[in-house]
PDB file of N, CA and C in Angstrom:
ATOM      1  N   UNK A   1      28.154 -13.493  80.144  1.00  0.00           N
ATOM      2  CA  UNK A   1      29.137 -13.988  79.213  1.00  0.00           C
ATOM      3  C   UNK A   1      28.530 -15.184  78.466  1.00  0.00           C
ATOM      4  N   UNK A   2      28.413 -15.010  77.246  1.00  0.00           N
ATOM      5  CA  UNK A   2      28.127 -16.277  76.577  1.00  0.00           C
ATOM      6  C   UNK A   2      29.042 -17.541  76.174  1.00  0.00           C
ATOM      7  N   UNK A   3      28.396 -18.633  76.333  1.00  0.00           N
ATOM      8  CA  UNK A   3      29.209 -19.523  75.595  1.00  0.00           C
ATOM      9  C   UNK A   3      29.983 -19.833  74.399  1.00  0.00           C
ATOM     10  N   UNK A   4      30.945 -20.514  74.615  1.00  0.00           N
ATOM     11  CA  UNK A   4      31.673 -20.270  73.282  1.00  0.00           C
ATOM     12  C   UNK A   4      31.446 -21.835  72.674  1.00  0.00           C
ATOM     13  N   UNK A   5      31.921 -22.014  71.407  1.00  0.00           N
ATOM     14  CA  UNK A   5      31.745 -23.180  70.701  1.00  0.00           C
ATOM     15  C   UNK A   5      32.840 -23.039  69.453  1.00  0.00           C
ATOM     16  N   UNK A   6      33.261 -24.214  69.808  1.00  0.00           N
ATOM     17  CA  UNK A   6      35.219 -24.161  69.057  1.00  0.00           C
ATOM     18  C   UNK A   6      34.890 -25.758  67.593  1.00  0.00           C
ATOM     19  N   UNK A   7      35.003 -25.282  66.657  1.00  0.00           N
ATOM     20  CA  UNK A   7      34.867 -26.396  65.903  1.00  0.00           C
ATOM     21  C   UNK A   7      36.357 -26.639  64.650  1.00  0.00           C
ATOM     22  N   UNK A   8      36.435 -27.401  64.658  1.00  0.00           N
ATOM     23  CA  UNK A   8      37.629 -27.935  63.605  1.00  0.00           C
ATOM     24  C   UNK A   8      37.184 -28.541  62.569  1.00  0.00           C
ATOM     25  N   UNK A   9      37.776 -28.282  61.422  1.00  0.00           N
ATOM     26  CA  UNK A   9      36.916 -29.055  60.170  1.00  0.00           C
ATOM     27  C   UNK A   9      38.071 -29.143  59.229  1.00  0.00           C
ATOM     28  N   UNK A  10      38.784 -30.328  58.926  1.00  0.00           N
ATOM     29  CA  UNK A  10      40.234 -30.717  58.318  1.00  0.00           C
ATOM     30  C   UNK A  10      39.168 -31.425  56.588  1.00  0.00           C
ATOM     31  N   UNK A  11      38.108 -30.829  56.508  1.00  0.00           N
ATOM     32  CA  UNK A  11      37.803 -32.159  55.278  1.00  0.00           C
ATOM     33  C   UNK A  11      36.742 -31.302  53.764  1.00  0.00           C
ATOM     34  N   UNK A  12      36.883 -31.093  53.170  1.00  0.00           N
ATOM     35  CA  UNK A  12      36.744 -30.125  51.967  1.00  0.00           C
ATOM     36  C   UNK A  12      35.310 -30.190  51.799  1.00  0.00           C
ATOM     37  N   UNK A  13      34.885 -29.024  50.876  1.00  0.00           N
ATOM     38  CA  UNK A  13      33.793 -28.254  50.591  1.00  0.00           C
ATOM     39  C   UNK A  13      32.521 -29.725  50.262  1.00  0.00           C
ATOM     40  N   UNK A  14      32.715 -31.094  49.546  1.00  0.00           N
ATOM     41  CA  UNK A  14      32.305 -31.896  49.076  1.00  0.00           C
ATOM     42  C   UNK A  14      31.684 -32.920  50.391  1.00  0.00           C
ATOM     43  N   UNK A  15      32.441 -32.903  51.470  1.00  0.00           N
ATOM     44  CA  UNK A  15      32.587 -33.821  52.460  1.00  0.00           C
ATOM     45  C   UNK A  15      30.983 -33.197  53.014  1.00  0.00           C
ATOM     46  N   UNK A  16      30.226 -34.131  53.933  1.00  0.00           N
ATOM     47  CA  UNK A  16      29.046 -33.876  54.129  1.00  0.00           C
ATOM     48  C   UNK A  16      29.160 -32.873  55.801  1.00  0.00           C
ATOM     49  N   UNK A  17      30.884 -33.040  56.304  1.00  0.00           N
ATOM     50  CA  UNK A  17      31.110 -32.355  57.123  1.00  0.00           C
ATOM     51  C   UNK A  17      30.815 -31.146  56.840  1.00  0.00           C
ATOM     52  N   UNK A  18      31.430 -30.419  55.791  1.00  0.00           N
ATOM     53  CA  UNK A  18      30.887 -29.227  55.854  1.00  0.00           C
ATOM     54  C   UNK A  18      29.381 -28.525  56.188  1.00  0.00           C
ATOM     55  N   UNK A  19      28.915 -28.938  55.735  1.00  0.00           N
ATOM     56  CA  UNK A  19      27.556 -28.846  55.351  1.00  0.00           C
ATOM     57  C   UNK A  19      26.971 -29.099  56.932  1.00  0.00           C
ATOM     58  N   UNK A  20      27.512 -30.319  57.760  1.00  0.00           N
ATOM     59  CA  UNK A  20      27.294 -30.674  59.143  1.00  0.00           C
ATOM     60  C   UNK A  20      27.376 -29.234  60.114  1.00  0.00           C
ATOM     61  N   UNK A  21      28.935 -28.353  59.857  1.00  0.00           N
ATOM     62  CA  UNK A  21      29.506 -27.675  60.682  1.00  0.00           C
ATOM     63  C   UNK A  21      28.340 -25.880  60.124  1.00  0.00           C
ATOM     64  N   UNK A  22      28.287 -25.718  59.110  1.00  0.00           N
ATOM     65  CA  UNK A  22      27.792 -24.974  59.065  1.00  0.00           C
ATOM     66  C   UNK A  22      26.234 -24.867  59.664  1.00  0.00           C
ATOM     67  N   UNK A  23      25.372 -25.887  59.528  1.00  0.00           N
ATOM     68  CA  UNK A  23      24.356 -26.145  60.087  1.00  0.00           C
ATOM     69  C   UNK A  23      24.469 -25.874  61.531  1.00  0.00           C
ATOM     70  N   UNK A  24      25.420 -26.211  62.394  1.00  0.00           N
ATOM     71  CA  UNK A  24      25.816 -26.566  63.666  1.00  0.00           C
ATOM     72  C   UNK A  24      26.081 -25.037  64.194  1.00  0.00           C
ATOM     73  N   UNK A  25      27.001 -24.617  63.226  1.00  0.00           N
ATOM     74  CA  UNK A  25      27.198 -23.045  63.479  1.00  0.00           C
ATOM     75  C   UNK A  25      26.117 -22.046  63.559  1.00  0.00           C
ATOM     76  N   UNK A  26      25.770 -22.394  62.564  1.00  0.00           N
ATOM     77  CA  UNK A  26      24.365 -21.594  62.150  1.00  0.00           C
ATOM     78  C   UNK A  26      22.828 -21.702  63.923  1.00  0.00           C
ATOM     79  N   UNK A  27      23.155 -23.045  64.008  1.00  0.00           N
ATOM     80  CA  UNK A  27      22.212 -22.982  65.421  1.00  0.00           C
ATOM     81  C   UNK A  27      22.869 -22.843  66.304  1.00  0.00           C
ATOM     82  N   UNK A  28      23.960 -22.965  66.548  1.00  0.00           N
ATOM     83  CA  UNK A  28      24.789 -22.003  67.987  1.00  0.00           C
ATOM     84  C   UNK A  28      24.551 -21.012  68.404  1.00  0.00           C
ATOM     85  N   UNK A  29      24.914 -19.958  66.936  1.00  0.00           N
ATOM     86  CA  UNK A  29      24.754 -18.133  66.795  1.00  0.00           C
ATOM     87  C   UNK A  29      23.712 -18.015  67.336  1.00  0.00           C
ATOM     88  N   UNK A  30      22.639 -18.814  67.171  1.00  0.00           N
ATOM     89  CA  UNK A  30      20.930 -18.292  66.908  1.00  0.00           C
ATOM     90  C   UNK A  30      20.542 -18.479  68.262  1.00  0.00           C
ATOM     91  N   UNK A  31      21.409 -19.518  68.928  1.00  0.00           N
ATOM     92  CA  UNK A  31      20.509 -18.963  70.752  1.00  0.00           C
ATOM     93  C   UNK A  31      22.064 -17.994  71.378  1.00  0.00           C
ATOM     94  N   UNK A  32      22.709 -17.369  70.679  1.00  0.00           N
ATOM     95  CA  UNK A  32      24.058 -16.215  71.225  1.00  0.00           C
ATOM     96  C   UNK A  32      25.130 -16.877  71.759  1.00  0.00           C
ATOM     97  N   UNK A  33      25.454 -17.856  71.345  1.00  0.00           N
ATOM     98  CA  UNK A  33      26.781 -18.959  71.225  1.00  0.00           C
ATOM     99  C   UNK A  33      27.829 -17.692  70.327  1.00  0.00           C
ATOM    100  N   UNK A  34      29.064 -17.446  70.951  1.00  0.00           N
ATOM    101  CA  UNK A  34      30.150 -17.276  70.175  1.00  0.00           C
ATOM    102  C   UNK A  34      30.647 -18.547  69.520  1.00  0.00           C
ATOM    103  N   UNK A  35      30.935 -18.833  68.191  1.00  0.00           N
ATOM    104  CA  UNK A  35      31.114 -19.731  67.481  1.00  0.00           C
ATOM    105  C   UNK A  35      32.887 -19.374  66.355  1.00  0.00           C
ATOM    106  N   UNK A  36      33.388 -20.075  66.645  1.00  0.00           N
ATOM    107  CA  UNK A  36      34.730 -20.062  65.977  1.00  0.00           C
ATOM    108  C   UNK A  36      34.966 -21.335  65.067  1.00  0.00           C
ATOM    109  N   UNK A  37      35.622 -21.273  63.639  1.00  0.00           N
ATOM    110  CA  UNK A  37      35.724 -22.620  63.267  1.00  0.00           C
ATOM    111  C   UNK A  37      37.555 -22.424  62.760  1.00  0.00           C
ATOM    112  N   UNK A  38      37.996 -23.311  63.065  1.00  0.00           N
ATOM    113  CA  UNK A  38      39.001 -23.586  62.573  1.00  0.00           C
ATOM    114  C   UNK A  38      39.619 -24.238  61.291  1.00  0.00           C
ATOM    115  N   UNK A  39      39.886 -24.004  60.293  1.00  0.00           N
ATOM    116  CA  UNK A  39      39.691 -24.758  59.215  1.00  0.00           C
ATOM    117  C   UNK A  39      41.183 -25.360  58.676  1.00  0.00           C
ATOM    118  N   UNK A  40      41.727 -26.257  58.432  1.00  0.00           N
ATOM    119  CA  UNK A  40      43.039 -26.828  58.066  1.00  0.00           C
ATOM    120  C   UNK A  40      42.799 -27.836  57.286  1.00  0.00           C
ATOM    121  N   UNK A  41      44.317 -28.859  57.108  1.00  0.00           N
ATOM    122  CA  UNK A  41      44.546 -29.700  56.199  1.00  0.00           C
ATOM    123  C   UNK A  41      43.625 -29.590  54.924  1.00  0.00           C
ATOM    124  N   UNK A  42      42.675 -30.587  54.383  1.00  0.00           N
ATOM    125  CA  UNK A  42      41.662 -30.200  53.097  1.00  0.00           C
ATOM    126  C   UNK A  42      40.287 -28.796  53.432  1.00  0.00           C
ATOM    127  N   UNK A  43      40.336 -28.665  54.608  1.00  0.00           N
ATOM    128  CA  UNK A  43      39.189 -27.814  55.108  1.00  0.00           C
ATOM    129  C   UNK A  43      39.202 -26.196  54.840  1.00  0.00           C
ATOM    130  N   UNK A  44      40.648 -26.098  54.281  1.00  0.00           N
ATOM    131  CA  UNK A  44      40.686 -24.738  54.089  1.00  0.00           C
ATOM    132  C   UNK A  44      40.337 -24.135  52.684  1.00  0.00           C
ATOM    133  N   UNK A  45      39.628 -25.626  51.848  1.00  0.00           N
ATOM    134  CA  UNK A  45      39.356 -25.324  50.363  1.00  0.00           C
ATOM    135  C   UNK A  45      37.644 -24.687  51.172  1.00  0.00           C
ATOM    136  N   UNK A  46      37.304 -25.041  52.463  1.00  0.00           N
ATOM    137  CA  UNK A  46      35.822 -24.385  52.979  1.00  0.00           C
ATOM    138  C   UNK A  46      35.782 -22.622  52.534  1.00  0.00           C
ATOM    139  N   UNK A  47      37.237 -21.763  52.386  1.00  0.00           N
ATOM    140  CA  UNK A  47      37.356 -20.427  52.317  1.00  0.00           C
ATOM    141  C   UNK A  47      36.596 -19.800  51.222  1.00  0.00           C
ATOM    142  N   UNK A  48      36.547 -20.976  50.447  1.00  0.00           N
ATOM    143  CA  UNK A  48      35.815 -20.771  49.044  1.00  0.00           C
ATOM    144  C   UNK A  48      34.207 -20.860  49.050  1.00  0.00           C
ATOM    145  N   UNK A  49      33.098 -21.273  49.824  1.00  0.00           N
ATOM    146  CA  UNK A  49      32.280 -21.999  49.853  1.00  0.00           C
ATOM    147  C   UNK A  49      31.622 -20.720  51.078  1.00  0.00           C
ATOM    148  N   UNK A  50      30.824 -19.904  50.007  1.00  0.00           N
ATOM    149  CA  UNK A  50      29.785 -18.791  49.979  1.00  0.00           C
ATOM    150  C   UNK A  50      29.294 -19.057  51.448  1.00  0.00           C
ATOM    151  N   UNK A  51      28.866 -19.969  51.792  1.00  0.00           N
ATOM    152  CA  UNK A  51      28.359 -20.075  53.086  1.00  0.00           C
ATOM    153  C   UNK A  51      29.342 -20.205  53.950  1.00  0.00           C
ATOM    154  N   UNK A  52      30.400 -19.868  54.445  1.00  0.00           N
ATOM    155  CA  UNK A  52      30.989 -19.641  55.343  1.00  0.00           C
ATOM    156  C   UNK A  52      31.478 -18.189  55.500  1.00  0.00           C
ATOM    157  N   UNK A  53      31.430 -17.561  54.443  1.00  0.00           N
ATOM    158  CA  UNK A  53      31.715 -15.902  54.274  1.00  0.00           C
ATOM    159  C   UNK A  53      30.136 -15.653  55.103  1.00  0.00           C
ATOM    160  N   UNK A  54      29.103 -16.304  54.591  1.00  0.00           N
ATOM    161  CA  UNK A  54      28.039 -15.801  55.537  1.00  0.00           C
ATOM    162  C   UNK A  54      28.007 -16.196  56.857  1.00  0.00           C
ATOM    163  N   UNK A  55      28.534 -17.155  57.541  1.00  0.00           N
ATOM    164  CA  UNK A  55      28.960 -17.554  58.775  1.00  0.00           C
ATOM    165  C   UNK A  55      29.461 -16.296  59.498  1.00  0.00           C
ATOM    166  N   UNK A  56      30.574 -15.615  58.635  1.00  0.00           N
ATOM    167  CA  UNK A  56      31.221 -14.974  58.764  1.00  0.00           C
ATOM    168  C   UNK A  56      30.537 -13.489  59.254  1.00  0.00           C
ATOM    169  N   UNK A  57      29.556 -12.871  58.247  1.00  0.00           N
ATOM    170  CA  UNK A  57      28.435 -12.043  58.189  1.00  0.00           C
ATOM    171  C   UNK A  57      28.597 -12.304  59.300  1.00  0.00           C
ATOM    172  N   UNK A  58      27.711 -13.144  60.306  1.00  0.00           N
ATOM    173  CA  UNK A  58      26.967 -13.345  61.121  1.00  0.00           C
ATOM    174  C   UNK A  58      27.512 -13.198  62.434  1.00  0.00           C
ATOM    175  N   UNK A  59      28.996 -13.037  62.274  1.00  0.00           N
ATOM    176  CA  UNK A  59      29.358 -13.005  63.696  1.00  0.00           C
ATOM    177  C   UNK A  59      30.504 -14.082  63.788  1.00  0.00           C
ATOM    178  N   UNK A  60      30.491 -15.197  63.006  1.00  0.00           N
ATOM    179  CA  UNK A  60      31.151 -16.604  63.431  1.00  0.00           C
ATOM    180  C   UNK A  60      32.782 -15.999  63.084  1.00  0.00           C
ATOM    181  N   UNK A  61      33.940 -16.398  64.001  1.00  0.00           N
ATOM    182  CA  UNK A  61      35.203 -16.309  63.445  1.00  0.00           C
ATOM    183  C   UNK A  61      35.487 -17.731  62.535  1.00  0.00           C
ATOM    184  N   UNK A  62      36.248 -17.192  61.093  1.00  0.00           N
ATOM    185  CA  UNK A  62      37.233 -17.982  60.223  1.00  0.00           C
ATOM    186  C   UNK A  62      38.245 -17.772  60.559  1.00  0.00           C
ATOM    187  N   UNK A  63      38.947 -18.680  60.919  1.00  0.00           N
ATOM    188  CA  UNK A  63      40.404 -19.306  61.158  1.00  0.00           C
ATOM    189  C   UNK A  63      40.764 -20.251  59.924  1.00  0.00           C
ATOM    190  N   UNK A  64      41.675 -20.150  59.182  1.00  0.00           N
ATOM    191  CA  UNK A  64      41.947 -20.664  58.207  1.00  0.00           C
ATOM    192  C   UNK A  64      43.843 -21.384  58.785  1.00  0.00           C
ATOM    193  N   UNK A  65      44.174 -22.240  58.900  1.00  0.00           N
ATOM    194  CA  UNK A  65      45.648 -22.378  58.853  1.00  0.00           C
ATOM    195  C   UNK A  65      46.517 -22.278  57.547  1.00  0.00           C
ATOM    196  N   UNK A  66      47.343 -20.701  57.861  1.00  0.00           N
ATOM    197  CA  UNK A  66      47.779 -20.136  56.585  1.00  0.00           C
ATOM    198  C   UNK A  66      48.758 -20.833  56.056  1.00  0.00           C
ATOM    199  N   UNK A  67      49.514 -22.166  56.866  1.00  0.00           N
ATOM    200  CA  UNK A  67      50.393 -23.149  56.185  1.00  0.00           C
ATOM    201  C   UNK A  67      49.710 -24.166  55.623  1.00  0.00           C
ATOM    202  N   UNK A  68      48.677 -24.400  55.597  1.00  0.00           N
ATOM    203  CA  UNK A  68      47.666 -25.391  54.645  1.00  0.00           C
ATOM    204  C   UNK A  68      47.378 -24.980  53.530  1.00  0.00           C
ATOM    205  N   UNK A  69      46.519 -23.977  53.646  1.00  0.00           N
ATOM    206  CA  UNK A  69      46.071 -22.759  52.578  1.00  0.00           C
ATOM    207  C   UNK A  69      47.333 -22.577  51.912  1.00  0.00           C
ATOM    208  N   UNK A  70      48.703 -21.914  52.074  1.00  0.00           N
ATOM    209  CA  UNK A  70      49.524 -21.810  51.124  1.00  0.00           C
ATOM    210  C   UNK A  70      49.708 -22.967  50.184  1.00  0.00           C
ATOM    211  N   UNK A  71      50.073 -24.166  51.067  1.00  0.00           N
ATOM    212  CA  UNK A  71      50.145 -25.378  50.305  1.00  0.00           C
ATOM    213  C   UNK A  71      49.433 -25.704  49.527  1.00  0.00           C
ATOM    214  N   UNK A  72      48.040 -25.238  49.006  1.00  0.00           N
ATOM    215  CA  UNK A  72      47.311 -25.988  48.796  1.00  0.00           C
ATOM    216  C   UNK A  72      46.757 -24.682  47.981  1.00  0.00           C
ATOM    217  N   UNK A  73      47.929 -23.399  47.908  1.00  0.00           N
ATOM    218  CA  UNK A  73      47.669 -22.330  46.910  1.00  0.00           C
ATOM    219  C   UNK A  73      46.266 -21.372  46.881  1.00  0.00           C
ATOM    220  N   UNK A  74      45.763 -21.244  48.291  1.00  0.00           N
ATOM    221  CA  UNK A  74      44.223 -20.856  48.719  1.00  0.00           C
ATOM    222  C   UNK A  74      44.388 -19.478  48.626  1.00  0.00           C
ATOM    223  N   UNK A  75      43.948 -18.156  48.010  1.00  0.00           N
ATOM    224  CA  UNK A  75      44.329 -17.312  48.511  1.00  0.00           C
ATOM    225  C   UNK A  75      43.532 -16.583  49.614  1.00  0.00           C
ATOM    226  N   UNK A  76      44.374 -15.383  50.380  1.00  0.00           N
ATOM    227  CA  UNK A  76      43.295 -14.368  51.439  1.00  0.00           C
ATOM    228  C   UNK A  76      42.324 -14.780  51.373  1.00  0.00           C
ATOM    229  N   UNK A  77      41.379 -14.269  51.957  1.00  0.00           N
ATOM    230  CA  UNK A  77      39.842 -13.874  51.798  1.00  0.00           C
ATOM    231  C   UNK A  77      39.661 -12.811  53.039  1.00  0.00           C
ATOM    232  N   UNK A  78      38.859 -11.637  52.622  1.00  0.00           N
ATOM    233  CA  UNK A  78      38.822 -10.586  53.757  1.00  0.00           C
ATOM    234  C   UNK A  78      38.261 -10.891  55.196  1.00  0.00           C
ATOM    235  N   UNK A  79      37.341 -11.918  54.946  1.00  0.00           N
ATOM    236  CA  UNK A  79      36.524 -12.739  56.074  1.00  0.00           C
ATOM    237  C   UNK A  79      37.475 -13.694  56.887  1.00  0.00           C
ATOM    238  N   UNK A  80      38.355 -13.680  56.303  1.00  0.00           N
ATOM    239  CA  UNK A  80      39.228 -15.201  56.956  1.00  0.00           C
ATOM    240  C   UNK A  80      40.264 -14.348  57.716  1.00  0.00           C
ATOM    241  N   UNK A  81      40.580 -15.425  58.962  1.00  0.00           N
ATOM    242  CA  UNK A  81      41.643 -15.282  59.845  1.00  0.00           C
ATOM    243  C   UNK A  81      43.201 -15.488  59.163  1.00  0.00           C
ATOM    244  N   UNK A  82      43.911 -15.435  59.236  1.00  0.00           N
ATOM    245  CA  UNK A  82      45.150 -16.084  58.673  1.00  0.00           C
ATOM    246  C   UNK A  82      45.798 -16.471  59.913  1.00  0.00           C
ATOM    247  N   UNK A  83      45.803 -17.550  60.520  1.00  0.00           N
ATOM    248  CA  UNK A  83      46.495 -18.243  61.295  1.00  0.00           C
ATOM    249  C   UNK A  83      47.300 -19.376  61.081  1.00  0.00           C
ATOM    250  N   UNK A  84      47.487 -19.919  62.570  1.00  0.00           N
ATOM    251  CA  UNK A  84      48.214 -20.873  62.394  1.00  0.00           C
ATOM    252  C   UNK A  84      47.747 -22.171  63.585  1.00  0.00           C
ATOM    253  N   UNK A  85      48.476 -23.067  64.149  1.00  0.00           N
ATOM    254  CA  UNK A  85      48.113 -23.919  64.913  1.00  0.00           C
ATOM    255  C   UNK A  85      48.090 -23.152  66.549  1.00  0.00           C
ATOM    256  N   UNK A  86      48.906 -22.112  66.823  1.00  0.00           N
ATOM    257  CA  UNK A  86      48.509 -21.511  67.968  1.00  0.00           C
ATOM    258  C   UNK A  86      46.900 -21.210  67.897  1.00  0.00           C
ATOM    259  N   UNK A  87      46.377 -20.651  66.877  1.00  0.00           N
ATOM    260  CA  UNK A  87      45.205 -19.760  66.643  1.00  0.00           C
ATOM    261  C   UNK A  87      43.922 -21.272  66.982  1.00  0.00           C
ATOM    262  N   UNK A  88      44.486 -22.458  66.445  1.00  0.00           N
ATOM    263  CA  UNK A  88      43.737 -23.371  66.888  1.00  0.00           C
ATOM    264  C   UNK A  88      43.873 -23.957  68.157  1.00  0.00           C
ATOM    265  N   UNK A  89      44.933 -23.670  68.815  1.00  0.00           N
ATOM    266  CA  UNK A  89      45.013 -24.110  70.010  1.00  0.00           C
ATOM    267  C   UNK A  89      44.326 -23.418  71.163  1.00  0.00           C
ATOM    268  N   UNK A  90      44.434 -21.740  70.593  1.00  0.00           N
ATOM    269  CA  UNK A  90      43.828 -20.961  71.219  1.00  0.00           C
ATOM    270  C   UNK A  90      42.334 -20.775  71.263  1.00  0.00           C
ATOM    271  N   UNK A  91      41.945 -21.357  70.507  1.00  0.00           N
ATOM    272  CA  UNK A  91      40.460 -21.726  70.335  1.00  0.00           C
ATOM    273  C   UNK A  91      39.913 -22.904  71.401  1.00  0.00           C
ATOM    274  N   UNK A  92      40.560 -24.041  71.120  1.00  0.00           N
ATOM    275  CA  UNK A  92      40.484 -25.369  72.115  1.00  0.00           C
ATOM    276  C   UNK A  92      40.620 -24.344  73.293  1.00  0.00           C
ATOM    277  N   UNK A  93      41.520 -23.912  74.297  1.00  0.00           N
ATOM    278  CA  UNK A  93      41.385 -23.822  75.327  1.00  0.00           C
ATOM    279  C   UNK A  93      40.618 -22.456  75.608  1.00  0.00           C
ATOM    280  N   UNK A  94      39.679 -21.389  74.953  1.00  0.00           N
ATOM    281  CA  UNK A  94      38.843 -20.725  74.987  1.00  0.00           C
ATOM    282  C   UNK A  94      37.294 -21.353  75.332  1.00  0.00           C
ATOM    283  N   UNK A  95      37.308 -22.148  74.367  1.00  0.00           N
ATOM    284  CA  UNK A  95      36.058 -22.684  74.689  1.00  0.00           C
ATOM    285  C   UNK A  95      35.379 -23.251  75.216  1.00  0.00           C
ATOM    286  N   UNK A  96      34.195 -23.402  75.407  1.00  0.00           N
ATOM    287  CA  UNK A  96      33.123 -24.150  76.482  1.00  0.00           C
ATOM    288  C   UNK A  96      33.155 -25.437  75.789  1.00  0.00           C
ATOM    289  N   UNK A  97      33.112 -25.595  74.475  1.00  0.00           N
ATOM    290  CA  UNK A  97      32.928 -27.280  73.653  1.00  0.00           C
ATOM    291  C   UNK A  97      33.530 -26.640  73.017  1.00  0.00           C
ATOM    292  N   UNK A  98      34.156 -28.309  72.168  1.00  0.00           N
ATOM    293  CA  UNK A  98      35.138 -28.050  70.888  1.00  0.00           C
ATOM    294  C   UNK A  98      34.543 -29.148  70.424  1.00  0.00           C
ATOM    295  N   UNK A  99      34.236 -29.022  68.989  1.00  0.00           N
ATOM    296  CA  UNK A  99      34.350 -29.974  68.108  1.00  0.00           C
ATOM    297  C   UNK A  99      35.055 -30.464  66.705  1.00  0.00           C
ATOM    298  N   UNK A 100      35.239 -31.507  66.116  1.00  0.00           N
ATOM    299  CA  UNK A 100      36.502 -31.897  65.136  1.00  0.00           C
ATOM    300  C   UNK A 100      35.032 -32.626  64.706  1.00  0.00           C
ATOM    301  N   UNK A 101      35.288 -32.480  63.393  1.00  0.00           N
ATOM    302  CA  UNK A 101      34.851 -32.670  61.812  1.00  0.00           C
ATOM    303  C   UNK A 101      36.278 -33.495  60.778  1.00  0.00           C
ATOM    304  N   UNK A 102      36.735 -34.344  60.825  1.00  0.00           N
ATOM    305  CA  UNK A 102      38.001 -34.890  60.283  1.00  0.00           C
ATOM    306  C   UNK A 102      37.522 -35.775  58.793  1.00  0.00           C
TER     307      UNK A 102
END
């Protein structure tokens, strides 16, 4: 059974977080880390931002919180989860590490 790795990222495409979490993701996958990211408050403008659809490719779950995203007028994306705060909660207690990107 491999490890899992739970990340949260509340802070938009511009923030250097992103760019942090994808990197982070990206070397998880690569030694067979299951990798999940959770994306809310400004983080769900990440749905847009080509490199996380390839995250996606790769194996990584998108979790998007679909009451942020509405608010904030995001639409679908076929790659993305449509959740909610269970879907992030359910992540936290799945995983081996969790990390927050705020």
């Amino acid at each position: 059974m491999s490890e899992k790795l739970g990340i949260l990222l509340t802070t938009s495409t511009e923030s250097e977080n992103a760019h942090t979490v994808v990197k982070l993701a990206e070397a998880a996958i690569s030694t067979g880390k299951e990798v999940s990211i959770f994306l809310m408050c400004d983080g769900v403008y990440n749905i847009n931002d080509p490199r996380f659809k390839a995250l996606a490719d790769k194996g990584v779950r998108v979790i998007v919180c679909a009451h942020n995203a509405i608010e904030r007028k995001q639409e679908r994306k076929d790659f993305v989860i449509w959740g909610s705060q269970y879907d992030n909660a359910t992540v936290v207690k799945e995983c081996d590490r969790f990390l927050a990107f705020n």
